[in-house]
PDB file of N, CA and C in Angstrom:
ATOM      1  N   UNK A   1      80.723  48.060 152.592  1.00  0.00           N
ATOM      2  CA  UNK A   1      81.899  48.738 153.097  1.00  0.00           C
ATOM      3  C   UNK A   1      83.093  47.780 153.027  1.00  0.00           C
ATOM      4  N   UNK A   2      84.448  48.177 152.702  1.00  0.00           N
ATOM      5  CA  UNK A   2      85.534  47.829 152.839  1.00  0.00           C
ATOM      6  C   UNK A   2      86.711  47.937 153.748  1.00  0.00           C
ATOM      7  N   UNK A   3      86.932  47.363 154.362  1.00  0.00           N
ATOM      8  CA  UNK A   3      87.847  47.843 155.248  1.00  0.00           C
ATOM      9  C   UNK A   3      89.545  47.743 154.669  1.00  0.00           C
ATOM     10  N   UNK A   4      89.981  48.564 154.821  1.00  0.00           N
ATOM     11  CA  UNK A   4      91.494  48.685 154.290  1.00  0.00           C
ATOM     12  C   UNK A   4      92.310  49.618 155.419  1.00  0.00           C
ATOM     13  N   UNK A   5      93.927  48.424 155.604  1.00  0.00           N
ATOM     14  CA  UNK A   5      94.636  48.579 156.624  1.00  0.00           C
ATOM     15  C   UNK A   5      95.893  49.356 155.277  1.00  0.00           C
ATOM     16  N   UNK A   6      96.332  50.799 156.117  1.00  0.00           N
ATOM     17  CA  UNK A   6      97.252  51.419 155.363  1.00  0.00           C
ATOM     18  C   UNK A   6      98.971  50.735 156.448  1.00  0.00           C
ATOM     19  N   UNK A   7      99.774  51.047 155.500  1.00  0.00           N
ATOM     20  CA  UNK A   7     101.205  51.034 156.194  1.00  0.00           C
ATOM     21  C   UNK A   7     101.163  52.722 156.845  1.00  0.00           C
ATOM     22  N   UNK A   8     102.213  52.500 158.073  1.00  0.00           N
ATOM     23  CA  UNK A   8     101.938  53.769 158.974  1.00  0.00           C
ATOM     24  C   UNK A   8     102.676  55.169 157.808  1.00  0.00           C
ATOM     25  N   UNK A   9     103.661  54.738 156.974  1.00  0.00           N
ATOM     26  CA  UNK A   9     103.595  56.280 156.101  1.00  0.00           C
ATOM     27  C   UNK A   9     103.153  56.464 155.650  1.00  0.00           C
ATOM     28  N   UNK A  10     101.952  55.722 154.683  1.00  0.00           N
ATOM     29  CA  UNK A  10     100.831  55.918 153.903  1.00  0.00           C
ATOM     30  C   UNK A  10      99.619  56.696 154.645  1.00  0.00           C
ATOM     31  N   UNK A  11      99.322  56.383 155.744  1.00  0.00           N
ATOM     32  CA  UNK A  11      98.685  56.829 156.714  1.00  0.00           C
ATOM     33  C   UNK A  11      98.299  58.068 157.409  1.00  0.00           C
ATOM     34  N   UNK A  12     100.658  58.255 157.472  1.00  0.00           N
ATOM     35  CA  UNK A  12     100.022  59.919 157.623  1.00  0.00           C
ATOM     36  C   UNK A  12      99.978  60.648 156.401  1.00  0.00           C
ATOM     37  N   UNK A  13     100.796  59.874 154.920  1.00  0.00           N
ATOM     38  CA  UNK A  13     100.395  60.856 153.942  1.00  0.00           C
ATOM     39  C   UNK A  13      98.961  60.968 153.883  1.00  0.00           C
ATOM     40  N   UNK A  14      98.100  60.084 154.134  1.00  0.00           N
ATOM     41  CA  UNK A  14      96.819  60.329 153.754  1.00  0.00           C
ATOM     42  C   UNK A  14      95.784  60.705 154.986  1.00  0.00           C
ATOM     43  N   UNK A  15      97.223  61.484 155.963  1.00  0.00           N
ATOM     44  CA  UNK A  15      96.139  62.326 157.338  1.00  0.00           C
ATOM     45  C   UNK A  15      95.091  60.879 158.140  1.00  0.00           C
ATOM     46  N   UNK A  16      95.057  59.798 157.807  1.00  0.00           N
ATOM     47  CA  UNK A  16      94.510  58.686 158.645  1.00  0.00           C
ATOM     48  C   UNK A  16      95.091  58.382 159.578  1.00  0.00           C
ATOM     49  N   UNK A  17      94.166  58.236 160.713  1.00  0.00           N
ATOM     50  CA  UNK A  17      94.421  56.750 161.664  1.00  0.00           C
ATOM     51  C   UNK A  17      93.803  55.710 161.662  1.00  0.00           C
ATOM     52  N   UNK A  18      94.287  54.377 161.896  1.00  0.00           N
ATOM     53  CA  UNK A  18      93.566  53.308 162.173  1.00  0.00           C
ATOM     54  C   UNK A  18      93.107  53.032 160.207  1.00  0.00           C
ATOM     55  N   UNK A  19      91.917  52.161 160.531  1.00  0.00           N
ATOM     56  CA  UNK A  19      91.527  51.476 159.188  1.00  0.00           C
ATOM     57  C   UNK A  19      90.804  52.716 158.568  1.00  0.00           C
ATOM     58  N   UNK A  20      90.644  52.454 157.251  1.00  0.00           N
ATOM     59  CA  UNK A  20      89.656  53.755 156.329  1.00  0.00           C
ATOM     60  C   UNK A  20      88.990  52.202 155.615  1.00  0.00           C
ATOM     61  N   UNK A  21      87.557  53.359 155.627  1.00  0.00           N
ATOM     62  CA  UNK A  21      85.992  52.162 155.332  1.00  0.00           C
ATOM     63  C   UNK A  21      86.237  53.255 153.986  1.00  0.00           C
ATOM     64  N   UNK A  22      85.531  51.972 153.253  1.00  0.00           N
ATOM     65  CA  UNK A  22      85.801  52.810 151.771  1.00  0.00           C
ATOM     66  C   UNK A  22      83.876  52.125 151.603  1.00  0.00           C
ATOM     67  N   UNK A  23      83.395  52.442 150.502  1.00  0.00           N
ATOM     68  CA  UNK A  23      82.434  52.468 149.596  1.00  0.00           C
ATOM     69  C   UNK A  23      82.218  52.216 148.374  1.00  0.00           C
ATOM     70  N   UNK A  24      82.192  50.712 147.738  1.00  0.00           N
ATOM     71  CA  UNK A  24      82.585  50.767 146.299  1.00  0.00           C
ATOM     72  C   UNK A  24      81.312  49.967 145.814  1.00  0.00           C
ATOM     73  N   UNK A  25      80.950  50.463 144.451  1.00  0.00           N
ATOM     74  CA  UNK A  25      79.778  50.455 143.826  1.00  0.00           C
ATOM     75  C   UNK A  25      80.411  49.492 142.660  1.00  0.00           C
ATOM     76  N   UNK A  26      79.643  48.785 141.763  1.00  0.00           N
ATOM     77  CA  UNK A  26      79.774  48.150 140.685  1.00  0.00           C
ATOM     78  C   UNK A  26      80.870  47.107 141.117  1.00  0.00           C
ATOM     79  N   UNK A  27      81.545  46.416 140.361  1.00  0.00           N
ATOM     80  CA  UNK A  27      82.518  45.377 140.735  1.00  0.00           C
ATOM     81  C   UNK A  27      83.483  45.635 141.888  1.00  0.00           C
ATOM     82  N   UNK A  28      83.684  44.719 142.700  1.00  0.00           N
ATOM     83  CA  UNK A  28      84.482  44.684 143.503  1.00  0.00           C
ATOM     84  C   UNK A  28      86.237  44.111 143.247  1.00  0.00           C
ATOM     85  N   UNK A  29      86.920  44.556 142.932  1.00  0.00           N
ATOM     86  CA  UNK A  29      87.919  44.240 142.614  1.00  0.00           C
ATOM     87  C   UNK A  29      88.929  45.045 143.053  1.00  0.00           C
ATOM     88  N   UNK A  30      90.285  44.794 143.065  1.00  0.00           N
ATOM     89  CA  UNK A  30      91.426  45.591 143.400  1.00  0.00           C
ATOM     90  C   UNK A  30      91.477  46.566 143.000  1.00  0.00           C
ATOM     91  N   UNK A  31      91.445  46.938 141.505  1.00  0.00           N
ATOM     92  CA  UNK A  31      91.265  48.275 140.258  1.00  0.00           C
ATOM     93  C   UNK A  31      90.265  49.397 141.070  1.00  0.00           C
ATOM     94  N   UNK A  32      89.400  48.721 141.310  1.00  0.00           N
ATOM     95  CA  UNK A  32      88.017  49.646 141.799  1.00  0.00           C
ATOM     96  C   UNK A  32      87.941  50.193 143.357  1.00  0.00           C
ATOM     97  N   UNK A  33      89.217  49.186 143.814  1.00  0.00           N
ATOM     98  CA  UNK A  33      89.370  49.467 145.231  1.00  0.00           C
ATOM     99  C   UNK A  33      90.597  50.161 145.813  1.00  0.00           C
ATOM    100  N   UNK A  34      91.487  50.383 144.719  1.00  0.00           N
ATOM    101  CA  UNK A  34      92.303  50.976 144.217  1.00  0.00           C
ATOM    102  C   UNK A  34      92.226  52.733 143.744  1.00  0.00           C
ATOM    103  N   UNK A  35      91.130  52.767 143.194  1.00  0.00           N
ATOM    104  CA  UNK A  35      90.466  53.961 142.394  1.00  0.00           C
ATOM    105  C   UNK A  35      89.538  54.540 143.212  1.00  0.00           C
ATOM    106  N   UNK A  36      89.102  54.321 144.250  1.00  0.00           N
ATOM    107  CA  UNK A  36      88.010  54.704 145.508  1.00  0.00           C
ATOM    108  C   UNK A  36      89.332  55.321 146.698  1.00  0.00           C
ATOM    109  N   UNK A  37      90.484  54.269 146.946  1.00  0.00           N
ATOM    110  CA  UNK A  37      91.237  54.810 147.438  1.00  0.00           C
ATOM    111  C   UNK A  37      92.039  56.276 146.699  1.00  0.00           C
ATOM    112  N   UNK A  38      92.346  56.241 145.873  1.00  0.00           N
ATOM    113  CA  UNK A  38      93.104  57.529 145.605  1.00  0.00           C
ATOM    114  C   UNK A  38      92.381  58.333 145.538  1.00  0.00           C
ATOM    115  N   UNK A  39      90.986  58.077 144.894  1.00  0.00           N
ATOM    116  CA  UNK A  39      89.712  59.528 144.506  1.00  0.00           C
ATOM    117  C   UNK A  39      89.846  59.843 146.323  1.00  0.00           C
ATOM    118  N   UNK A  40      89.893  59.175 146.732  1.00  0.00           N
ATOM    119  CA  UNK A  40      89.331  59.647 148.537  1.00  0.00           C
ATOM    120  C   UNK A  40      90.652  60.417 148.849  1.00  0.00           C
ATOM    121  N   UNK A  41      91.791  60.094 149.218  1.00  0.00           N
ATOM    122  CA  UNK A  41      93.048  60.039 149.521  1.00  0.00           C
ATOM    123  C   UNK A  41      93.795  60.769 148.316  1.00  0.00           C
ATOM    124  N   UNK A  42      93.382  61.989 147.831  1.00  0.00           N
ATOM    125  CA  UNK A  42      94.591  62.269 146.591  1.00  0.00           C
ATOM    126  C   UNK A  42      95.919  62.391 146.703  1.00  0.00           C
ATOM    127  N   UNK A  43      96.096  62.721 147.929  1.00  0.00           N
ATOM    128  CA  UNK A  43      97.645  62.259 148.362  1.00  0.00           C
ATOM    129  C   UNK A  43      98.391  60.540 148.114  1.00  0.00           C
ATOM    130  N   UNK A  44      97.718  59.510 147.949  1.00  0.00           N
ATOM    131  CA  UNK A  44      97.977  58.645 147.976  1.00  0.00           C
ATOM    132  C   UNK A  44      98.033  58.215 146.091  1.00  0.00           C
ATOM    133  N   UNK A  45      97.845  59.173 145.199  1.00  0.00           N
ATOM    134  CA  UNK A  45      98.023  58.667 144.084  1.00  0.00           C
ATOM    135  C   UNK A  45      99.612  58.801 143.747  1.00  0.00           C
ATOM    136  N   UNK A  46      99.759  57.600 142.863  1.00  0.00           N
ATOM    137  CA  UNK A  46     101.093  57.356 142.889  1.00  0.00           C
ATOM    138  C   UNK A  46     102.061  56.600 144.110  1.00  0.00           C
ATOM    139  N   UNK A  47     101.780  56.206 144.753  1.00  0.00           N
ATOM    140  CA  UNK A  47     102.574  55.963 146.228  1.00  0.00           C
ATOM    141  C   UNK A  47     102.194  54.513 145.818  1.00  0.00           C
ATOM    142  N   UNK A  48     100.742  53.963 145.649  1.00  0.00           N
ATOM    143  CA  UNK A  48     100.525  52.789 145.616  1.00  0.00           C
ATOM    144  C   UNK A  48     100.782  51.617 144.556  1.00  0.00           C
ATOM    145  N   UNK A  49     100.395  52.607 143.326  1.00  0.00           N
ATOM    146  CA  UNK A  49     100.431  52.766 141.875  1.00  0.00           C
ATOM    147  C   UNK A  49     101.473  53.614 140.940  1.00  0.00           C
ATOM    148  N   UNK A  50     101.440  53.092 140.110  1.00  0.00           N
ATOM    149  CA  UNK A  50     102.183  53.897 138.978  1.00  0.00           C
ATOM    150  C   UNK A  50     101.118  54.847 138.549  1.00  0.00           C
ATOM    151  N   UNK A  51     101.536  56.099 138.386  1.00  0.00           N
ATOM    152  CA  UNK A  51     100.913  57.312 137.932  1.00  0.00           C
ATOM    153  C   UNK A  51      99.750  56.853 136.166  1.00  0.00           C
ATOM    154  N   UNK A  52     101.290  56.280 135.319  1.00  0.00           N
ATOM    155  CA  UNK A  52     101.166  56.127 133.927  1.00  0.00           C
ATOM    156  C   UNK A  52     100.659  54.907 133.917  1.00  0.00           C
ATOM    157  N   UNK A  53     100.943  53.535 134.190  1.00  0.00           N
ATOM    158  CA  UNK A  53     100.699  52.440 133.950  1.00  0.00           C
ATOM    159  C   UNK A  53      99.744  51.967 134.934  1.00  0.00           C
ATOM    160  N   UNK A  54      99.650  52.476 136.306  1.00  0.00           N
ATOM    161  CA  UNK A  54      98.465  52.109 137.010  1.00  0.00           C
ATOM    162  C   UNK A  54      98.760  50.725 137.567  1.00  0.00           C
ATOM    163  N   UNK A  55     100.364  50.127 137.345  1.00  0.00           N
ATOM    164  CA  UNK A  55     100.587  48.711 138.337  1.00  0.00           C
ATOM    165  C   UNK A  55     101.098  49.469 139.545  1.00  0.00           C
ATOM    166  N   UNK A  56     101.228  48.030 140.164  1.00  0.00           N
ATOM    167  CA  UNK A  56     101.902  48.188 141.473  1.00  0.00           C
ATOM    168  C   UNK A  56     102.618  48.837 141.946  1.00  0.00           C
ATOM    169  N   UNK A  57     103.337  49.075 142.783  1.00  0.00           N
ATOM    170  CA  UNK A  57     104.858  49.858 142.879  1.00  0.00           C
ATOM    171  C   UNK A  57     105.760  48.243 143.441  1.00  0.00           C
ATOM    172  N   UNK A  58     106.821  48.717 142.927  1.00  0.00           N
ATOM    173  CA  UNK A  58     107.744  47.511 143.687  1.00  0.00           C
ATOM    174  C   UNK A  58     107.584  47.692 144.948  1.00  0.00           C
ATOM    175  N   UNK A  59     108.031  46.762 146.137  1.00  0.00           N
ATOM    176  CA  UNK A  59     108.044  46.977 147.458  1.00  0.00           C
ATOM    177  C   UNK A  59     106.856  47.269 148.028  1.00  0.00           C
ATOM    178  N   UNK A  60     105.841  47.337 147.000  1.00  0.00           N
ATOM    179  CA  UNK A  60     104.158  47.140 147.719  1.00  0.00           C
ATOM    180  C   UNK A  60     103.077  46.244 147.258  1.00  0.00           C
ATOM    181  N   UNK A  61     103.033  45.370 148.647  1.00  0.00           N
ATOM    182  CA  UNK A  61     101.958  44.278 148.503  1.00  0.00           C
ATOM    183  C   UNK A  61     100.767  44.319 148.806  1.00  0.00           C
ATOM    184  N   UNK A  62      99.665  43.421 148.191  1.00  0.00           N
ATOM    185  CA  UNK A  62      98.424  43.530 148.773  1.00  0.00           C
ATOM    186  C   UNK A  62      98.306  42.130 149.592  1.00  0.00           C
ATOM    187  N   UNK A  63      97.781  42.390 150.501  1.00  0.00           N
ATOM    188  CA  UNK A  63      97.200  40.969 151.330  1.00  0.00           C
ATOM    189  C   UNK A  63      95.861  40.894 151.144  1.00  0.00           C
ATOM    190  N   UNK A  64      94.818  39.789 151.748  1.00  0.00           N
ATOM    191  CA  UNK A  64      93.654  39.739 152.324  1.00  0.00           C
ATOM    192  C   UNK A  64      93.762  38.321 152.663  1.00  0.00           C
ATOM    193  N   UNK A  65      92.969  38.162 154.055  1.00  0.00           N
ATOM    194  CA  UNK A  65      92.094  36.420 154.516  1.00  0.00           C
ATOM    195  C   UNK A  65      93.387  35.913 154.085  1.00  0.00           C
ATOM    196  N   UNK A  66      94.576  35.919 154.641  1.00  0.00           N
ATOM    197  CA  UNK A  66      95.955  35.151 154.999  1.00  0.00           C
ATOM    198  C   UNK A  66      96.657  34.647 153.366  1.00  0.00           C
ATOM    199  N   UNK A  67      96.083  35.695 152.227  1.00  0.00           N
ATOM    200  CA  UNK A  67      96.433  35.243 150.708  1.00  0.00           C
ATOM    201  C   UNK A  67      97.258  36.495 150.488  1.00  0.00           C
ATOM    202  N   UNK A  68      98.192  36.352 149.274  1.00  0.00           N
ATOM    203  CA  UNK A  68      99.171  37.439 148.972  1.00  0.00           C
ATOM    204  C   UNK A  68      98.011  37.491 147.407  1.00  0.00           C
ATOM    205  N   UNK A  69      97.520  38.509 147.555  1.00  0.00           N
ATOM    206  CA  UNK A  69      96.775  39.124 145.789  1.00  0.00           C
ATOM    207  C   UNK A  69      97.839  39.771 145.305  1.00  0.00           C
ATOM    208  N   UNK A  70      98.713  40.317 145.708  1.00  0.00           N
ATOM    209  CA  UNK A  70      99.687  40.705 145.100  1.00  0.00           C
ATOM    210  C   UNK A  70      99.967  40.740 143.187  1.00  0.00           C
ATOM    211  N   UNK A  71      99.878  39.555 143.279  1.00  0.00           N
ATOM    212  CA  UNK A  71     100.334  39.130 141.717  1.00  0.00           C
ATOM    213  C   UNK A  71      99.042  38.778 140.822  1.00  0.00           C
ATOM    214  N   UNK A  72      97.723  38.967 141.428  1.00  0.00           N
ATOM    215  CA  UNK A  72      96.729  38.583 140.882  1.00  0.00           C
ATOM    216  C   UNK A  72      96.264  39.599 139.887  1.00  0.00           C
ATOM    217  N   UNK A  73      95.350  39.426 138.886  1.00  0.00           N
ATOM    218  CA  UNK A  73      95.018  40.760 137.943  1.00  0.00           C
ATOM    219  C   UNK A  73      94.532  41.684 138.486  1.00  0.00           C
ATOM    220  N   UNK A  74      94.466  42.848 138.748  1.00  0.00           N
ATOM    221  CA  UNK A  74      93.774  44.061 138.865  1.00  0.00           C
ATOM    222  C   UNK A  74      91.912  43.973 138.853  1.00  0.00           C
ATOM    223  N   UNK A  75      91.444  43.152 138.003  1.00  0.00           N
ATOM    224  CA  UNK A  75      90.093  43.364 137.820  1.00  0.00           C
ATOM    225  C   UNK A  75      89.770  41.983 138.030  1.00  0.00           C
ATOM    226  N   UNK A  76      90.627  41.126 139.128  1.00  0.00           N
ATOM    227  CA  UNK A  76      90.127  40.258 139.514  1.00  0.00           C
ATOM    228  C   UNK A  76      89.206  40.054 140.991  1.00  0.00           C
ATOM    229  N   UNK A  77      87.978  39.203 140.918  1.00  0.00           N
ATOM    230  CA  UNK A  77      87.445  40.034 142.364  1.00  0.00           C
ATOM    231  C   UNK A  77      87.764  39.448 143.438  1.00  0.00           C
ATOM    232  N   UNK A  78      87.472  40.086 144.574  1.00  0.00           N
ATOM    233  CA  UNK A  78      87.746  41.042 146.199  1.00  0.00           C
ATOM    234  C   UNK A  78      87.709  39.311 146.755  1.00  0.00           C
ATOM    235  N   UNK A  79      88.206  38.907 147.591  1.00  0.00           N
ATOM    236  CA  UNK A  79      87.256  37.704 148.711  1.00  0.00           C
ATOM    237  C   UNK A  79      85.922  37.980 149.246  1.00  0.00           C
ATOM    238  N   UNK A  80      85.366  36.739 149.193  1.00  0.00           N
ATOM    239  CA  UNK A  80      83.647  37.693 149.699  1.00  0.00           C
ATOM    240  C   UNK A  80      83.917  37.938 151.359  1.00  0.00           C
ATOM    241  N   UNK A  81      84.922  37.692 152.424  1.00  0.00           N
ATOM    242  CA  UNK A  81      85.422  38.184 153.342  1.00  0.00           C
ATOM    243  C   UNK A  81      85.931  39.554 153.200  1.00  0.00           C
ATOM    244  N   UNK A  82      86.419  40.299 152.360  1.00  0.00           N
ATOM    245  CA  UNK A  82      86.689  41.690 152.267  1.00  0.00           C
ATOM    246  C   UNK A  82      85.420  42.433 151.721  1.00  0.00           C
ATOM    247  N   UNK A  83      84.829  41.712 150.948  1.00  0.00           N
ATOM    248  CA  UNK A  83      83.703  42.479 150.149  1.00  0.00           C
ATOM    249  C   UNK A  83      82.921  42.990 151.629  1.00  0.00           C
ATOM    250  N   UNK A  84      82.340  41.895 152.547  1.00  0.00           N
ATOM    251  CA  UNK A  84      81.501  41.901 153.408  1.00  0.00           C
ATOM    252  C   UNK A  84      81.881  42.864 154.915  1.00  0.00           C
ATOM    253  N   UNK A  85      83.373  42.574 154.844  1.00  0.00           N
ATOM    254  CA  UNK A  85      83.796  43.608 155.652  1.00  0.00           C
ATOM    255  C   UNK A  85      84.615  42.504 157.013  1.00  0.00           C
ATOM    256  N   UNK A  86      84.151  41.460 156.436  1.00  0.00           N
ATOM    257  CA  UNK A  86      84.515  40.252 157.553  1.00  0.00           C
ATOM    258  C   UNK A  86      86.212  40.664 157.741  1.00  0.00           C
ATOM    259  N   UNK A  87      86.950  40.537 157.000  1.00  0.00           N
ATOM    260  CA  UNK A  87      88.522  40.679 156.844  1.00  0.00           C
ATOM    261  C   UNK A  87      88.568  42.064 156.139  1.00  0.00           C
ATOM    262  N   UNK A  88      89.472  43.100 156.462  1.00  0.00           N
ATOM    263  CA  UNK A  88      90.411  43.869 155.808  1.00  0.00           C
ATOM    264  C   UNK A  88      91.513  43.874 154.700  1.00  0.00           C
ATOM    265  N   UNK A  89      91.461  44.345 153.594  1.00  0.00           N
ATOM    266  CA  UNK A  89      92.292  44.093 152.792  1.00  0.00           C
ATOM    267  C   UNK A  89      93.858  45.120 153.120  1.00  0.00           C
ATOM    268  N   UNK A  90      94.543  44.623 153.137  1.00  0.00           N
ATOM    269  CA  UNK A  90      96.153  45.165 153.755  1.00  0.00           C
ATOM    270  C   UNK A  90      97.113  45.912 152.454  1.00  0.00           C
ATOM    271  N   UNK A  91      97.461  46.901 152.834  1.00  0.00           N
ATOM    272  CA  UNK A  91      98.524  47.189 151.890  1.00  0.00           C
ATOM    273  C   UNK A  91      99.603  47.309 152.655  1.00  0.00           C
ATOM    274  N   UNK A  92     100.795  46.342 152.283  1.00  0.00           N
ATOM    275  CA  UNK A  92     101.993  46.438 152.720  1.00  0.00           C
ATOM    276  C   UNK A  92     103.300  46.689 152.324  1.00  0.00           C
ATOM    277  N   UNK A  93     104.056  47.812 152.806  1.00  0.00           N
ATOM    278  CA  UNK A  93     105.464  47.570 152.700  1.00  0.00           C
ATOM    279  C   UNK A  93     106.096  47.061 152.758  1.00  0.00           C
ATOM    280  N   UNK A  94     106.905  45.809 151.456  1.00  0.00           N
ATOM    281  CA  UNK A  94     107.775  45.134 151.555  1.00  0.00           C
ATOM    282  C   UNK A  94     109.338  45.729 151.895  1.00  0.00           C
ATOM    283  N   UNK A  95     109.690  44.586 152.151  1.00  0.00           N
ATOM    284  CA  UNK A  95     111.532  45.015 152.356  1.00  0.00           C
ATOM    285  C   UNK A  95     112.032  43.977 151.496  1.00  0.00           C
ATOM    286  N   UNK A  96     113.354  44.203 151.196  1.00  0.00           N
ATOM    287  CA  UNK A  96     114.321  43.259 150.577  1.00  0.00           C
ATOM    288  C   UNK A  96     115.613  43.418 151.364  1.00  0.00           C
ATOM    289  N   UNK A  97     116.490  42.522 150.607  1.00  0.00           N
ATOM    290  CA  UNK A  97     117.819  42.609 151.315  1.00  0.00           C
ATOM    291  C   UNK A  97     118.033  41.662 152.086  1.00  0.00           C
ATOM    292  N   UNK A  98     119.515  41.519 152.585  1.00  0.00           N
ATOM    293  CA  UNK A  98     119.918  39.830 152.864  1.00  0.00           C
ATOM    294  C   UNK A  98     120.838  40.581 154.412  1.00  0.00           C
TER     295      UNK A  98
END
């Protein structure tokens, strides 16, 4: 099991409270944890991701275990703290502006 912390508008688009335990089979990686989230959550496709290209969206980060994955590859794998369930992996709304 995975634990994943949504931002509170993601949350109610995707009718959640609190954390959502996900279930992921074969590699553990962002891509796959990524793709478990939207199959679950179809409201959440696109919000996180690009529809066409499948990156990021600007203004949304990934955290886990006090690291920004953010910029890391897609099919690179999970911390064995998220895999195990020890830590939550975070999706966050950035801000900008001065």
């Amino acid at each position: 099991m995975i634990r994943v912390v949504l931002p509170a508008h993601l949350r109610k688009l995707a009718r959640v409270e609190g954390e959502v335990n996900l279930e992921l089979r074969g590699e553990l990686t962002q891509r796959a944890l990524l793709d478990a989230l939207e199959a679950r959550y179809p409201a959440l496709r696109g919000t996180i991701r690009d529809h066409v290209t499948r990156k990021r969206r600007p203004f949304v980060r990934f955290f886990a275990c006090e690291q920004d994955l953010s910029h890391d590859p897609p099919d690179t794998p999970l911390p064995a703290a998220v895999t195990t369930a020890a830590e939550p992996f975070l999706i966050v709304g950035a801000m900008s502006g001065g």
